[in-house]
N, C-alpha and C. Protein backbone atom coordinates (compact mmCIF):
# COMPACT_ATOMS: atom_id res chain seq x y z
N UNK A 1 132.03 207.53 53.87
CA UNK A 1 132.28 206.83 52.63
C UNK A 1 133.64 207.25 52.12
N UNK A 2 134.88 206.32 52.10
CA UNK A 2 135.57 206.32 51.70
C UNK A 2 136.73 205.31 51.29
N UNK A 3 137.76 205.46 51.67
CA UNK A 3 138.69 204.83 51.63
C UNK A 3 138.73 203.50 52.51
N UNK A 4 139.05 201.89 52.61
CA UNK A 4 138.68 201.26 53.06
C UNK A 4 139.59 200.73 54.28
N UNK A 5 139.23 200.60 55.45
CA UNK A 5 140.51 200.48 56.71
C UNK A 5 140.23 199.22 56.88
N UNK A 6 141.38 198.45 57.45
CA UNK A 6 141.32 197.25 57.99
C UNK A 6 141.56 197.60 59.77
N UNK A 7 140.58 196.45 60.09
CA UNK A 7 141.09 196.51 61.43
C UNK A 7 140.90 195.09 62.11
N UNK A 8 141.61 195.03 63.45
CA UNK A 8 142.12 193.97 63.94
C UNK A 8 140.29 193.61 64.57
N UNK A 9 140.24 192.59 65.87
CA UNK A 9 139.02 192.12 66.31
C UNK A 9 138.74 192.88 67.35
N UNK A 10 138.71 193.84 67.60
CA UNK A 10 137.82 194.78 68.62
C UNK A 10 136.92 195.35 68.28
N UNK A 11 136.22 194.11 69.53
CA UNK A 11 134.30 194.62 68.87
C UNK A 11 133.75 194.77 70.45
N UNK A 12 132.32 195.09 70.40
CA UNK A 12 132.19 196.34 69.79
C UNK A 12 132.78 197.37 69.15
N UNK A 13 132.35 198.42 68.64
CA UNK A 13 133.27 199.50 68.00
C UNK A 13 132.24 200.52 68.44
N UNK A 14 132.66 201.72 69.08
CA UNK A 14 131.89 202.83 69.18
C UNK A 14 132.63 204.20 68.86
N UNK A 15 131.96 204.91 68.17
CA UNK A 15 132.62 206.15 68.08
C UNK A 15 131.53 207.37 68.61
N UNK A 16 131.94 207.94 69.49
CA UNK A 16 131.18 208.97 70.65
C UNK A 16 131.29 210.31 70.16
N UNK A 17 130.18 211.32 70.38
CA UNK A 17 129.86 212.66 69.69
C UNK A 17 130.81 213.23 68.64
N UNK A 18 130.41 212.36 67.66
CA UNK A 18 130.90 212.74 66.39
C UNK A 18 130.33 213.93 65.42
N UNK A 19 131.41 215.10 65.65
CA UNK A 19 130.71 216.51 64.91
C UNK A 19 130.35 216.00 63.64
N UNK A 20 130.74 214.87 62.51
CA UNK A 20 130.43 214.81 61.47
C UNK A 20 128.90 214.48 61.54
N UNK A 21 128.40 213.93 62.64
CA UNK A 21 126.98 213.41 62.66
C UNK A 21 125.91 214.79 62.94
N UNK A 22 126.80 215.65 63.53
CA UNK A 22 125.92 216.94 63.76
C UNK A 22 124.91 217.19 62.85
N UNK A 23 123.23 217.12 63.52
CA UNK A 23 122.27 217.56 62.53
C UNK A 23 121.72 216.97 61.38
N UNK A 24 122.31 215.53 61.49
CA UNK A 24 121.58 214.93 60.76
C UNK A 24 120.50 214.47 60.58
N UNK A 25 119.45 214.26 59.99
CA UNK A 25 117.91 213.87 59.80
C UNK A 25 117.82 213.25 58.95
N UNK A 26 118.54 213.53 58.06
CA UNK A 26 118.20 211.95 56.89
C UNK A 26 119.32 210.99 56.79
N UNK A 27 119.57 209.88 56.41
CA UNK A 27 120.23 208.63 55.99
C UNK A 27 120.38 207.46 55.97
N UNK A 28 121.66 207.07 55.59
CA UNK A 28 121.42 205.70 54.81
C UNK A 28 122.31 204.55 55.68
N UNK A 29 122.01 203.65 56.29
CA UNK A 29 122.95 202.45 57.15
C UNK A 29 123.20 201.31 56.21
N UNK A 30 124.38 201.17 55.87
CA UNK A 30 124.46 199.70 55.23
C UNK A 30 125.78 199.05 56.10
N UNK A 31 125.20 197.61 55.94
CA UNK A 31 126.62 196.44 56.39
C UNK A 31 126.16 195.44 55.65
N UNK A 32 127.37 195.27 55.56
CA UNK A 32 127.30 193.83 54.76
C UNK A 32 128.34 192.83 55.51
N UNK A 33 127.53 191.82 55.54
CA UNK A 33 127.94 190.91 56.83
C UNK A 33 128.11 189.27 56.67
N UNK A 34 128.89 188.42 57.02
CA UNK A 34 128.66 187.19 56.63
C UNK A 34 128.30 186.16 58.12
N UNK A 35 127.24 185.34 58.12
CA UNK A 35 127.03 184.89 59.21
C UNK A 35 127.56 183.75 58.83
N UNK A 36 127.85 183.10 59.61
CA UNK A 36 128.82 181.51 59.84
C UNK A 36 127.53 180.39 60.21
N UNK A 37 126.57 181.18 61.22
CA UNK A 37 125.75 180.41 61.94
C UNK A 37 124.58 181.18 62.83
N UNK A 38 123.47 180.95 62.99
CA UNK A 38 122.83 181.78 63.35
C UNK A 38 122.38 180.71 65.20
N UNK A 39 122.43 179.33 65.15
CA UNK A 39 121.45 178.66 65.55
C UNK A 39 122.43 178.71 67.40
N UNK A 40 121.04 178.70 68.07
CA UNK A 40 121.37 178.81 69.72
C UNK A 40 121.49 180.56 69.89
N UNK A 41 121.02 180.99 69.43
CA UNK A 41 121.00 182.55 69.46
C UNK A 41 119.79 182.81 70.29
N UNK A 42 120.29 184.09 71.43
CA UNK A 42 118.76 183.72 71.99
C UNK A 42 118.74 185.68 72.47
N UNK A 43 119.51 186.27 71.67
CA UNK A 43 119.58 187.79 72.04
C UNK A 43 118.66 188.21 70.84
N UNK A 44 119.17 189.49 70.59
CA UNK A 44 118.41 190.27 69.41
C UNK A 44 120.06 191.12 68.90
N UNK A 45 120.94 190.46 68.72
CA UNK A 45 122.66 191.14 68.63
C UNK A 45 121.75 192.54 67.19
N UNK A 46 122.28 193.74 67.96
CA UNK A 46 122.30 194.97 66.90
C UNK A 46 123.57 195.34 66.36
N UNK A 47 123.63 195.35 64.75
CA UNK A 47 124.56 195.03 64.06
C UNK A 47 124.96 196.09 64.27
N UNK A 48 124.84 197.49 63.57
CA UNK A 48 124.79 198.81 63.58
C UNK A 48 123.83 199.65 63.82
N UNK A 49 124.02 200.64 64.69
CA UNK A 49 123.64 201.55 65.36
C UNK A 49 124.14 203.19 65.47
N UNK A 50 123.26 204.06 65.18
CA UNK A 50 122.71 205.22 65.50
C UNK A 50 122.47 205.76 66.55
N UNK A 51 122.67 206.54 67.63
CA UNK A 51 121.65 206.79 68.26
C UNK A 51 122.38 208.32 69.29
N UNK A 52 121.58 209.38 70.22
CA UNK A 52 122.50 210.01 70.73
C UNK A 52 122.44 209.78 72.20
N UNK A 53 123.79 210.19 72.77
CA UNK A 53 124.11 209.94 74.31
C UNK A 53 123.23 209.30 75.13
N UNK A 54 121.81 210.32 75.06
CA UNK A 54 121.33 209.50 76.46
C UNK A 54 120.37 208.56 76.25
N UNK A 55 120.42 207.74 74.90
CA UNK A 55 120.36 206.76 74.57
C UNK A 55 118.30 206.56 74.18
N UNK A 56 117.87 207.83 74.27
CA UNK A 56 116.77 207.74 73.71
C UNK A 56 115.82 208.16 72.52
N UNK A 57 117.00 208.71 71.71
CA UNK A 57 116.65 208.32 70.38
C UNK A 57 117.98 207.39 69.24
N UNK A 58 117.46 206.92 68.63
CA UNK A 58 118.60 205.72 67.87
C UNK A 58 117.61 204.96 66.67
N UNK A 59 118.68 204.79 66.02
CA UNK A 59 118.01 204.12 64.47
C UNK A 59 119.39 202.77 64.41
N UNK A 60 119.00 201.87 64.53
CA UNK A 60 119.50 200.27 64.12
C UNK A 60 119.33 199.71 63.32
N UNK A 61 119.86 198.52 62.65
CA UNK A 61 119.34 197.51 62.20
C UNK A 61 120.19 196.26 63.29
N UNK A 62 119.52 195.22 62.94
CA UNK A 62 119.44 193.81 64.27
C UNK A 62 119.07 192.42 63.32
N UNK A 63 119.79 191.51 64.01
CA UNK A 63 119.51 190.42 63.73
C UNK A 63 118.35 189.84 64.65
N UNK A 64 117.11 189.63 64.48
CA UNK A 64 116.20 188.74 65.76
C UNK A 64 116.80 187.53 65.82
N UNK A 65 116.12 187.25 67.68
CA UNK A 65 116.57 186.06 67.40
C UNK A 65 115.80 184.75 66.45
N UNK A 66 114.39 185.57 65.98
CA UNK A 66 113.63 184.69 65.21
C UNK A 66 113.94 184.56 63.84
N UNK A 67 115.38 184.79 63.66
CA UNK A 67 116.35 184.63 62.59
C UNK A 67 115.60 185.22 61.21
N UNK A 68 115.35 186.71 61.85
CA UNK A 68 114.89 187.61 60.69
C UNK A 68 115.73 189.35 60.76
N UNK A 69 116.11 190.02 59.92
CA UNK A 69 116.81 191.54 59.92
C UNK A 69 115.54 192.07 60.35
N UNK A 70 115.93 192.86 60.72
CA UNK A 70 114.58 194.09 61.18
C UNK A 70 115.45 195.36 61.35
N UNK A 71 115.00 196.60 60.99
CA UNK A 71 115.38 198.30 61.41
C UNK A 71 114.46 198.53 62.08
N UNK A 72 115.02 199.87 62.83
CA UNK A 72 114.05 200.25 63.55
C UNK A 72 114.83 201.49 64.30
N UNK A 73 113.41 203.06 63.93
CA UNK A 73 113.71 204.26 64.53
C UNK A 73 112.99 204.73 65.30
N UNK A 74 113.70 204.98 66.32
CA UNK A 74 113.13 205.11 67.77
C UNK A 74 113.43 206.65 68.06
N UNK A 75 112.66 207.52 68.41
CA UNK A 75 112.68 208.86 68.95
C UNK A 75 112.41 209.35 70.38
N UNK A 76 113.20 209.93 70.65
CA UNK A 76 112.97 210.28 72.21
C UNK A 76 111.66 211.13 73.04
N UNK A 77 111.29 211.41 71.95
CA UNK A 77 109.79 212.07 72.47
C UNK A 77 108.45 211.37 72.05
N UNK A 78 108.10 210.98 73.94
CA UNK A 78 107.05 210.23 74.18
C UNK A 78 107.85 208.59 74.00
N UNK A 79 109.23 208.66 73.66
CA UNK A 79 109.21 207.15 73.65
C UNK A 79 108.92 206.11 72.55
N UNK A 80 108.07 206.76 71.78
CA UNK A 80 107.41 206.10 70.69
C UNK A 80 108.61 205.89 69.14
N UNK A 81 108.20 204.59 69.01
CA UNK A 81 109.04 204.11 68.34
C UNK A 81 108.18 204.21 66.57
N UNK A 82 108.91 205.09 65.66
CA UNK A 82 108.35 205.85 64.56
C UNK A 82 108.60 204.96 63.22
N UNK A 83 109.44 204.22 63.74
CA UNK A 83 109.58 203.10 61.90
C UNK A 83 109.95 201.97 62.05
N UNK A 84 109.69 201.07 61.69
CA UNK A 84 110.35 199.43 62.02
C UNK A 84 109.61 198.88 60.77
N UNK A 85 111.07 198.04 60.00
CA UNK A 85 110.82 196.99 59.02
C UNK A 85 111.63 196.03 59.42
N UNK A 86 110.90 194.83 59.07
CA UNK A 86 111.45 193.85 59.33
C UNK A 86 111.53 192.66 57.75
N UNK A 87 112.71 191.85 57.81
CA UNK A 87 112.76 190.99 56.35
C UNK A 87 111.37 189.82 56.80
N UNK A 88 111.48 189.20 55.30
CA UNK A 88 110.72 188.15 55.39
C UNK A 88 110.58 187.40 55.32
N UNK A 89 111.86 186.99 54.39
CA UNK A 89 112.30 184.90 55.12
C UNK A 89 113.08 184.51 56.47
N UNK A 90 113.12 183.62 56.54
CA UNK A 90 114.62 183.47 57.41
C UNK A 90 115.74 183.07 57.21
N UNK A 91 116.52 183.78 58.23
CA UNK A 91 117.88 184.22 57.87
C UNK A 91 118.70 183.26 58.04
N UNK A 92 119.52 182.68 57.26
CA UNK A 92 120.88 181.44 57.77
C UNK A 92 121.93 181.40 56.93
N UNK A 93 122.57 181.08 57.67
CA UNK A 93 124.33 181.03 57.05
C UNK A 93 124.56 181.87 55.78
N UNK A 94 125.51 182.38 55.38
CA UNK A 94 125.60 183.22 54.58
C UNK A 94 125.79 184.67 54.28
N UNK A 95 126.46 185.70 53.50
CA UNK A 95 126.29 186.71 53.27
C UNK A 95 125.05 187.54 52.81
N UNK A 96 125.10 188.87 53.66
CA UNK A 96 123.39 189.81 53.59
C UNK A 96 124.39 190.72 53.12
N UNK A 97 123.97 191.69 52.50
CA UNK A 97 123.98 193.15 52.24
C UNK A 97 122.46 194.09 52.92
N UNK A 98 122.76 195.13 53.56
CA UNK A 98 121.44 195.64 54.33
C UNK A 98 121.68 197.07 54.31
N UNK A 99 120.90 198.00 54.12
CA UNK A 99 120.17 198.77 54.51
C UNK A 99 119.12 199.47 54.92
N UNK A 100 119.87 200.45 55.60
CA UNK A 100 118.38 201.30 56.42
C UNK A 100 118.44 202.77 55.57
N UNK A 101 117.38 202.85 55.07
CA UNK A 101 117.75 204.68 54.86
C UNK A 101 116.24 205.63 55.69
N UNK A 102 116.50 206.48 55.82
CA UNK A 102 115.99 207.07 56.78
C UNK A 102 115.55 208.88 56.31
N UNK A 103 114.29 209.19 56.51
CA UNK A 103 114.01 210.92 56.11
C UNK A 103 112.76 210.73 57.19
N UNK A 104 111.74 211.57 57.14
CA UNK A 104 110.74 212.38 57.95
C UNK A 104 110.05 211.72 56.77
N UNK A 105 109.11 210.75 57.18
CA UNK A 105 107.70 210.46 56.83
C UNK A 105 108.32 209.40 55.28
N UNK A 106 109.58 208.95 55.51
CA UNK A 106 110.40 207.55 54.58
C UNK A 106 111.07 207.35 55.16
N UNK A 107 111.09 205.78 55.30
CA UNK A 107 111.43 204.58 55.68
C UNK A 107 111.57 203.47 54.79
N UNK A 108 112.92 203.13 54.86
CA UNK A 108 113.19 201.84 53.90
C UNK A 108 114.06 200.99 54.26
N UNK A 109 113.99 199.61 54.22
CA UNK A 109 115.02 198.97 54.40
C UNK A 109 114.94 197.63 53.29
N UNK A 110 116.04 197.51 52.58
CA UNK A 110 116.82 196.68 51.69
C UNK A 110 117.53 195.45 52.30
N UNK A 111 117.26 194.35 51.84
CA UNK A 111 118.29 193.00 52.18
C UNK A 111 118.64 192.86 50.92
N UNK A 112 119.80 192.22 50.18
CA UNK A 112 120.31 191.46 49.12
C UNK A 112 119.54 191.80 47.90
N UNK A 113 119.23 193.01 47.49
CA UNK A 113 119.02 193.76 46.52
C UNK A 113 117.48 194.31 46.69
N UNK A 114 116.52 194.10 47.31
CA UNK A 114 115.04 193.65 47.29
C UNK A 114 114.79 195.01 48.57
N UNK A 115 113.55 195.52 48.51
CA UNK A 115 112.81 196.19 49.48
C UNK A 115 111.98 195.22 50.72
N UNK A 116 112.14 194.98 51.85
CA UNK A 116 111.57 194.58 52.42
C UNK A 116 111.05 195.24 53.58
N UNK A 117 110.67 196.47 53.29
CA UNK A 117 109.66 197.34 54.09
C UNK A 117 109.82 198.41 54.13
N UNK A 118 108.70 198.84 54.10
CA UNK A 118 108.39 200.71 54.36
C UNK A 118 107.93 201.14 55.14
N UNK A 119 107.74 202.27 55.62
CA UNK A 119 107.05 203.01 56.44
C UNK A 119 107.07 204.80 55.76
N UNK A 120 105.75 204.78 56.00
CA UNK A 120 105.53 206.26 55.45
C UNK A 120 104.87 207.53 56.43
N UNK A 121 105.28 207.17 57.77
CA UNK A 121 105.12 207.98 58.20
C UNK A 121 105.96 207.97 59.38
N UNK A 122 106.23 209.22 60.31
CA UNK A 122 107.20 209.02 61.51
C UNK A 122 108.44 210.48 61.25
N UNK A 123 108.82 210.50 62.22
CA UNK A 123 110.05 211.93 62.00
C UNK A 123 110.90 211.41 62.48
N UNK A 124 111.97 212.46 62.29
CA UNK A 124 113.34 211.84 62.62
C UNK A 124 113.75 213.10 63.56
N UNK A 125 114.99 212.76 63.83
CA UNK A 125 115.60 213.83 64.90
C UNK A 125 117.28 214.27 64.43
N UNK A 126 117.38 215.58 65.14
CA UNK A 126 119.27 216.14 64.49
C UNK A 126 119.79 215.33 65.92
N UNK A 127 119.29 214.83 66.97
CA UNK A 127 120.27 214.50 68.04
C UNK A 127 121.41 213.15 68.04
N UNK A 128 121.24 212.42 66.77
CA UNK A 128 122.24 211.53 66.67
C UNK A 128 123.51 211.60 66.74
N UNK A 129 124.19 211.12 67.82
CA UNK A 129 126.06 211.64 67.62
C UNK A 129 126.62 210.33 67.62
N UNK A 130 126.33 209.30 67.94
CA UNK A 130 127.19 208.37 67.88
C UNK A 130 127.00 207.36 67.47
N UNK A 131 128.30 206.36 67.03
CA UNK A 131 127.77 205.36 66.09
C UNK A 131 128.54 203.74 66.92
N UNK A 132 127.66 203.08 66.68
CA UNK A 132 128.11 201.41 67.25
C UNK A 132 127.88 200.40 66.09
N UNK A 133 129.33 199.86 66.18
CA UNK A 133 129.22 198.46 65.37
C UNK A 133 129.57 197.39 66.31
N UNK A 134 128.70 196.58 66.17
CA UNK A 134 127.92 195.28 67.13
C UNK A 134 127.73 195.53 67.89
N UNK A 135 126.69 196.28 68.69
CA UNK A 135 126.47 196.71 70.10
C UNK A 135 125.37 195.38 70.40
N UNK A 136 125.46 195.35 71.80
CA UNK A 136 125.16 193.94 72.12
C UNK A 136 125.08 192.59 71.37
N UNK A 137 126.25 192.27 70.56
CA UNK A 137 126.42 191.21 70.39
C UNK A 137 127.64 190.02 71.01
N UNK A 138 127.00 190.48 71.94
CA UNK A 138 128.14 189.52 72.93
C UNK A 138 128.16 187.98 72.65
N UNK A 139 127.23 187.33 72.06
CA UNK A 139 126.64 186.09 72.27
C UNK A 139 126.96 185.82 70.27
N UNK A 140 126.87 186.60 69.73
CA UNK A 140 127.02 187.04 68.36
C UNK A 140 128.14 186.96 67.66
N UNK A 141 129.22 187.40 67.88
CA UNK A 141 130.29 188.17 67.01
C UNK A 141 131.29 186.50 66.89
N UNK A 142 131.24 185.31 67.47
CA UNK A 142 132.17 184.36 66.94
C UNK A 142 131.80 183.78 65.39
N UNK A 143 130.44 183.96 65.40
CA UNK A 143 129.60 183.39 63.83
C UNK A 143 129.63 184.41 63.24
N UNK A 144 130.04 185.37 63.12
CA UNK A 144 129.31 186.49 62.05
C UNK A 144 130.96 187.41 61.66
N UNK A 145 130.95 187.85 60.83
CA UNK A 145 132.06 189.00 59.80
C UNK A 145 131.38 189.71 59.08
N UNK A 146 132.21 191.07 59.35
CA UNK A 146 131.58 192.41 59.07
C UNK A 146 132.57 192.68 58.04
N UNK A 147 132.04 192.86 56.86
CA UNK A 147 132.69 192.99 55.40
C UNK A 147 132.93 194.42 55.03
N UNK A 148 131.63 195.27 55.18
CA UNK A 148 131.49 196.52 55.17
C UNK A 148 130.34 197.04 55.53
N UNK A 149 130.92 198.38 56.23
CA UNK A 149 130.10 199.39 56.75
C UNK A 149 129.97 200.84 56.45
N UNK A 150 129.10 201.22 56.24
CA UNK A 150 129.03 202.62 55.63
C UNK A 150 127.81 203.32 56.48
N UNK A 151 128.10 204.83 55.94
CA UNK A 151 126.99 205.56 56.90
C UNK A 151 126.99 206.91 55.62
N UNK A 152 125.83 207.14 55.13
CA UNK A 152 125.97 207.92 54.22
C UNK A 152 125.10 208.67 54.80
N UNK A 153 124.94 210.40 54.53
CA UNK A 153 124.33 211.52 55.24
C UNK A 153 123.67 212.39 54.83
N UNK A 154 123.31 210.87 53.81
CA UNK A 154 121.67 211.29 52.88
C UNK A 154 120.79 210.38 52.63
N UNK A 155 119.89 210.13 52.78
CA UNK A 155 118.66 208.38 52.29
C UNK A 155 119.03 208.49 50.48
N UNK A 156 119.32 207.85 50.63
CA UNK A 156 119.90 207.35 49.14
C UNK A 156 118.10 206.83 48.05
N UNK A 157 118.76 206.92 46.89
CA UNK A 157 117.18 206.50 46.82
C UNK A 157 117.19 205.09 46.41
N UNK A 158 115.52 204.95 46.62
CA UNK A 158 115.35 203.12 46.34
C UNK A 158 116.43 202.22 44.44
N UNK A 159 116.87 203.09 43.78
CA UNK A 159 117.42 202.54 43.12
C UNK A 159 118.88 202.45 43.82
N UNK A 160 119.31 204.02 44.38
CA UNK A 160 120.58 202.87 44.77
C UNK A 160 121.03 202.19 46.09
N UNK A 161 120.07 202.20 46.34
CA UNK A 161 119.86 201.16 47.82
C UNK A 161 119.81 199.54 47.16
N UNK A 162 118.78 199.62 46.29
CA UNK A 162 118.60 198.38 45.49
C UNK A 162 120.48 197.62 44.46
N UNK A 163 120.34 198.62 44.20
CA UNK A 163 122.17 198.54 43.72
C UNK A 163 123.27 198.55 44.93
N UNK A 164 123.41 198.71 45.81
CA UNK A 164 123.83 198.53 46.90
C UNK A 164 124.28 197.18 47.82
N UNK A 165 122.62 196.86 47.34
CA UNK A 165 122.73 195.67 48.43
C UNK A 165 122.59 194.90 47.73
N UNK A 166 122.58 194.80 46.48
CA UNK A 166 122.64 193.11 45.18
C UNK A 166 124.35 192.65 45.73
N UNK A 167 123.95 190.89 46.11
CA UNK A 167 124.96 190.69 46.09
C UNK A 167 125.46 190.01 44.44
């Protein structure tokens, strides 16, 4: 959280074992994004992403292709996937504001000011090092603009998550 960079169109974006991520267990994912068009989509494009090296634990949020947001935290032991919310209308043309915030046994995720799911149970892990903006959205990224992205390295609480994501 800071100061705001511009950058040119190279997407994906990954940034690889990042000491600032060292040990983290709780936090907060927001983007705010404008889609152009959702329709002929036939992936699951993940907007932003969490997750460490060997790629089996990670916390996302995603566009389905059943033109709904969904999060979702996945842990590397046993495989088992510990939190997933998903929105509840469907999604088209237009600007979202989103977050994910994330602790041990809370789960939340926010669209356009509103809570659209919890989970109250599940753990988290310190092995997260790296971070992806649009990872697999190959099929994705001509309809859609990424306004802002943040990664805060605390779960924020439901008021200012709710303040956050009001557009």
């Amino acid at each position: 959280h800071g100061a705001a960079v511009s950058r040119s169109a190279d997407f994906p974006v990954k940034i690889s074992n990042s000491s600032d991520l060292s040990g983290i267990s709780e936090g907060t994912m927001f983007v705010e994004i404008t889609l152009n068009e959702i329709s002929g989509q036939t992936n699951n494009p993940v907007l932003f992403t969490l997750k460490d090296a060997s790629n089996a634990s990670q916390s996302y949020i995603q566009l389905r292709s059943t033109g709904k947001f969904q999060s979702v935290y996945n842990l590397a032991v046993g495989g088992v996937q510990t939190s997933i919310a998903q929105s509840d209308g469907s999604i088209s043309a237009g600007t979202y504001k989103i977050a994910f915030a994330f602790d041990s046994n809370d789960f939340v995720m926010y669209v356009n000011g509103s809570s659209v799911g919890t989970e109250t149970s599940g753990s988290t892990t310190t092995d997260l090092d790296e971070i992806y903006l649009g990872y697999y959205t190959e099929n994705f990224t001509p309809s859609a603009k990424f306004k802002q992205v943040a990664l805060f390295k605390e779960r924020l609480t439901n008021e200012e998550l709710a303040t956050l994501t009001t557009l």
